[in-house]
N, C-alpha and C. Protein backbone atom coordinates (compact mmCIF):
# COMPACT_ATOMS: atom_id res chain seq x y z
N UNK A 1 33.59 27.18 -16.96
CA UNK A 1 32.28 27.21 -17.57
C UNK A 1 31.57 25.86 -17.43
N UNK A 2 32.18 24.82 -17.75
CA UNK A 2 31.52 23.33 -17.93
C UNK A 2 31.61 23.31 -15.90
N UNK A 3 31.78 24.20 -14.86
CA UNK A 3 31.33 23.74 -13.53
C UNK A 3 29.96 24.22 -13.22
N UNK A 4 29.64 25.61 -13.86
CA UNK A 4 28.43 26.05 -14.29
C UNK A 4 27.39 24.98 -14.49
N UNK A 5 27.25 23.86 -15.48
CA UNK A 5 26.56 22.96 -15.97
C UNK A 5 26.44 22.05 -14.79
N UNK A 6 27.93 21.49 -13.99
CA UNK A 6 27.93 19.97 -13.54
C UNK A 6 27.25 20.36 -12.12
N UNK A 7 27.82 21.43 -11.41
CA UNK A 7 27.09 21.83 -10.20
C UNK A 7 25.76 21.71 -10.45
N UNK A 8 24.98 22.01 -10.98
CA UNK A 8 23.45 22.17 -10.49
C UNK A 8 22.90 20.73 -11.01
N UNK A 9 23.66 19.77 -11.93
CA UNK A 9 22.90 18.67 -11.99
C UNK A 9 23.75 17.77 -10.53
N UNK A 10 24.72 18.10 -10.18
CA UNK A 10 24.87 17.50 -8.94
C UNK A 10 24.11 17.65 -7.83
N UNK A 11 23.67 18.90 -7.69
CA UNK A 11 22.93 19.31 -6.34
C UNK A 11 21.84 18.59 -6.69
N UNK A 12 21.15 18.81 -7.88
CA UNK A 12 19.31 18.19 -8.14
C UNK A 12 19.91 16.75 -7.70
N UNK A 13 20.29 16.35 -8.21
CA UNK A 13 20.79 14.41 -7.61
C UNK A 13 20.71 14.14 -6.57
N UNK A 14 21.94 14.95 -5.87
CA UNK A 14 21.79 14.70 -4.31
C UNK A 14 20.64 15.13 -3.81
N UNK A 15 19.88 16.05 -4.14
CA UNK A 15 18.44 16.03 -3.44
C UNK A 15 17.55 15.19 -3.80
N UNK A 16 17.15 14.61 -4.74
CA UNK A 16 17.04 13.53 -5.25
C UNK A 16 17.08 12.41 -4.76
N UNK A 17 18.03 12.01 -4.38
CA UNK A 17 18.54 10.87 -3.65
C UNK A 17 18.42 11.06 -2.12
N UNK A 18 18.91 12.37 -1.19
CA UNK A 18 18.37 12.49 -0.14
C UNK A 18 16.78 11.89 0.18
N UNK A 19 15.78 12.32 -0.67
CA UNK A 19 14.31 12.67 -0.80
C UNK A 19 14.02 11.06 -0.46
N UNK A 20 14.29 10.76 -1.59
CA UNK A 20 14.38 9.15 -1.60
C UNK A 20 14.70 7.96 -0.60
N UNK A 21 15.82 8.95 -0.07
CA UNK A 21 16.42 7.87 1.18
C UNK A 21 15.07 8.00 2.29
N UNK A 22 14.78 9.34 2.37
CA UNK A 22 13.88 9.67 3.47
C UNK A 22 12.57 8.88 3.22
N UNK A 23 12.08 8.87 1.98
CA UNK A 23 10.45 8.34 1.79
C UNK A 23 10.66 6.47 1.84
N UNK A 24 11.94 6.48 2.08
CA UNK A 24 12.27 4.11 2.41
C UNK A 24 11.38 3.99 4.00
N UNK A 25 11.60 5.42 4.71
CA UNK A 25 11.51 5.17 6.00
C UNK A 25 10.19 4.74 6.44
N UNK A 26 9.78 3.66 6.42
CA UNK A 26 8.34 3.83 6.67
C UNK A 26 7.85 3.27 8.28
N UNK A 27 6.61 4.11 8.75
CA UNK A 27 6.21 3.94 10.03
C UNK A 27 4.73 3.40 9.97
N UNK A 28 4.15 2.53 10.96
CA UNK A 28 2.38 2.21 10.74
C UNK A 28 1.76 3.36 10.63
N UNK A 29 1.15 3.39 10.04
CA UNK A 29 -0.18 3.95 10.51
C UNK A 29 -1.39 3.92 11.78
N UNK A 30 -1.92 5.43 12.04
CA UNK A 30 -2.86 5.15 13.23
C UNK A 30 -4.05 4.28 12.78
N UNK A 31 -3.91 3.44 13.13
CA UNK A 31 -5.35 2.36 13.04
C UNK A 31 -6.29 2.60 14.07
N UNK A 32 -7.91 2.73 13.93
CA UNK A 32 -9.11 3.00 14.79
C UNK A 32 -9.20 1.73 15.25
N UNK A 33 -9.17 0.46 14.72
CA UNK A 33 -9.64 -0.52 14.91
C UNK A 33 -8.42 -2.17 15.42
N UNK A 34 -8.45 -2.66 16.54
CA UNK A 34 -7.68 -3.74 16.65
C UNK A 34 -7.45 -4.68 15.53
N UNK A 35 -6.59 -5.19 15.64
CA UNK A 35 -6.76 -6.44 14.60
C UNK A 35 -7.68 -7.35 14.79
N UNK A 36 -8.16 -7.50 15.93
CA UNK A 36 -9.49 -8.70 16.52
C UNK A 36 -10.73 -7.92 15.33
N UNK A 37 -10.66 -6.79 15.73
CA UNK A 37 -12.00 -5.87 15.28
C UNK A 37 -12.33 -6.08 13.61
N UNK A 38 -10.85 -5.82 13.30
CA UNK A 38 -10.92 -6.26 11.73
C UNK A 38 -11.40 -7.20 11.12
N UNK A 39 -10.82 -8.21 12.10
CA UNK A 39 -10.97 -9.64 11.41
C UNK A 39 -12.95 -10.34 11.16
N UNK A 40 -13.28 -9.39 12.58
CA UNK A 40 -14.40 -9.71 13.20
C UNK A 40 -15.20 -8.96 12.36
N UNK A 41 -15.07 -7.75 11.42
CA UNK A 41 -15.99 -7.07 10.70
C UNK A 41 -15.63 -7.46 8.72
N UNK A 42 -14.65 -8.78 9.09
CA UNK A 42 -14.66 -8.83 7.59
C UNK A 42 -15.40 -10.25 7.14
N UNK A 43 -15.42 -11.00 8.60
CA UNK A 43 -16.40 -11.79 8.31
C UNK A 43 -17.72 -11.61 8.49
N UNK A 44 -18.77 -10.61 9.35
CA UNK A 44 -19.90 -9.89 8.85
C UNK A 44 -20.09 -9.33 7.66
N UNK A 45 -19.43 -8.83 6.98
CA UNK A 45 -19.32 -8.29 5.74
C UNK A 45 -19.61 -9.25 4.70
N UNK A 46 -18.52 -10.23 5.32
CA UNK A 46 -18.77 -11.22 3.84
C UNK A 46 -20.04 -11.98 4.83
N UNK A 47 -20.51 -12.67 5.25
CA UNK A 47 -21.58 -13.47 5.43
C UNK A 47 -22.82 -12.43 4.80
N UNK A 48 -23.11 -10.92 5.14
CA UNK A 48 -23.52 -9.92 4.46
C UNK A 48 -23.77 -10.14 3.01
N UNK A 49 -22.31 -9.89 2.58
CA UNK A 49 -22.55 -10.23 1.05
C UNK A 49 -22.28 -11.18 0.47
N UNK A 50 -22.61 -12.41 0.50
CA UNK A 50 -23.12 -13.77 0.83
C UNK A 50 -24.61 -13.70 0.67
N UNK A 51 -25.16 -13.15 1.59
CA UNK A 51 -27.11 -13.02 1.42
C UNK A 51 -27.28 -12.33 0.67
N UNK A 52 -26.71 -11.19 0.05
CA UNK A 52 -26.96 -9.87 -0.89
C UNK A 52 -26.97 -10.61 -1.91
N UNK A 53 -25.20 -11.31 -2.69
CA UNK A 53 -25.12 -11.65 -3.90
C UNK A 53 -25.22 -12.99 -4.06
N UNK A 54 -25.18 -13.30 -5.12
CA UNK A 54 -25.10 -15.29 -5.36
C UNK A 54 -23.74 -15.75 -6.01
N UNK A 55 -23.03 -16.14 -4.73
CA UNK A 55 -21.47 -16.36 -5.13
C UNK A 55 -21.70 -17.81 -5.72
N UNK A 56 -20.23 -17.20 -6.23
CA UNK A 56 -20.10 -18.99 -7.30
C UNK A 56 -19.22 -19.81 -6.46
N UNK A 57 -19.81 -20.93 -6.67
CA UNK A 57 -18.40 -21.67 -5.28
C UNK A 57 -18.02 -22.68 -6.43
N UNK A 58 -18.35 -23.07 -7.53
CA UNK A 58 -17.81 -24.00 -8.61
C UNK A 58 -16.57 -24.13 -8.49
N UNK A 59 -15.46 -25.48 -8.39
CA UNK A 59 -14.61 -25.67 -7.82
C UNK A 59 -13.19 -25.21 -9.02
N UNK A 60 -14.24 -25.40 -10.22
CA UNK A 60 -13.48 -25.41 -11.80
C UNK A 60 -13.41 -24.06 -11.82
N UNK A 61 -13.75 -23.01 -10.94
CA UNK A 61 -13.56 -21.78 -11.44
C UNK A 61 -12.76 -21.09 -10.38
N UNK A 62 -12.63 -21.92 -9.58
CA UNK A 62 -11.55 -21.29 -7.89
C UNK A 62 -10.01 -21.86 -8.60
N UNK A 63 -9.11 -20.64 -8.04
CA UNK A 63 -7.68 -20.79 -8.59
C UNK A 63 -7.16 -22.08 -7.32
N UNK A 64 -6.09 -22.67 -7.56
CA UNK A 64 -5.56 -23.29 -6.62
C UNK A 64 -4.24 -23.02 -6.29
């Protein structure tokens, strides 16, 4: 009777733990854009919003 009980919390575990092992596996992602491309559209962006907003450059308020 008590194998009744231990079997099915064994099986949920091991699947469990299978599941788990499988989702460590990780692969890139398809990226549209080079890394050149990135780099190159995050500084338009910010020079962008730069003219949009009024950043604070106060030195007492930048972390170091």
């Amino acid at each position: 009777m008590q194998i009744r009980r231990v079997l099915p919390q064994i099986l949920l575990t091991a699947g469990f733990l299978f599941a788990a092992e499988k989702q460590r596996v990780l692969k890139p992602g398809w990226n549209l854009f080079k890394p050149a491309d990135d780099v190159k559209m995050g500084h338009e962006y910010a020079r962008e919003l730069e003219r949009q907003v009024h950043v604070v450059s106060d030195p007492t308020l930048m972390r170091t």
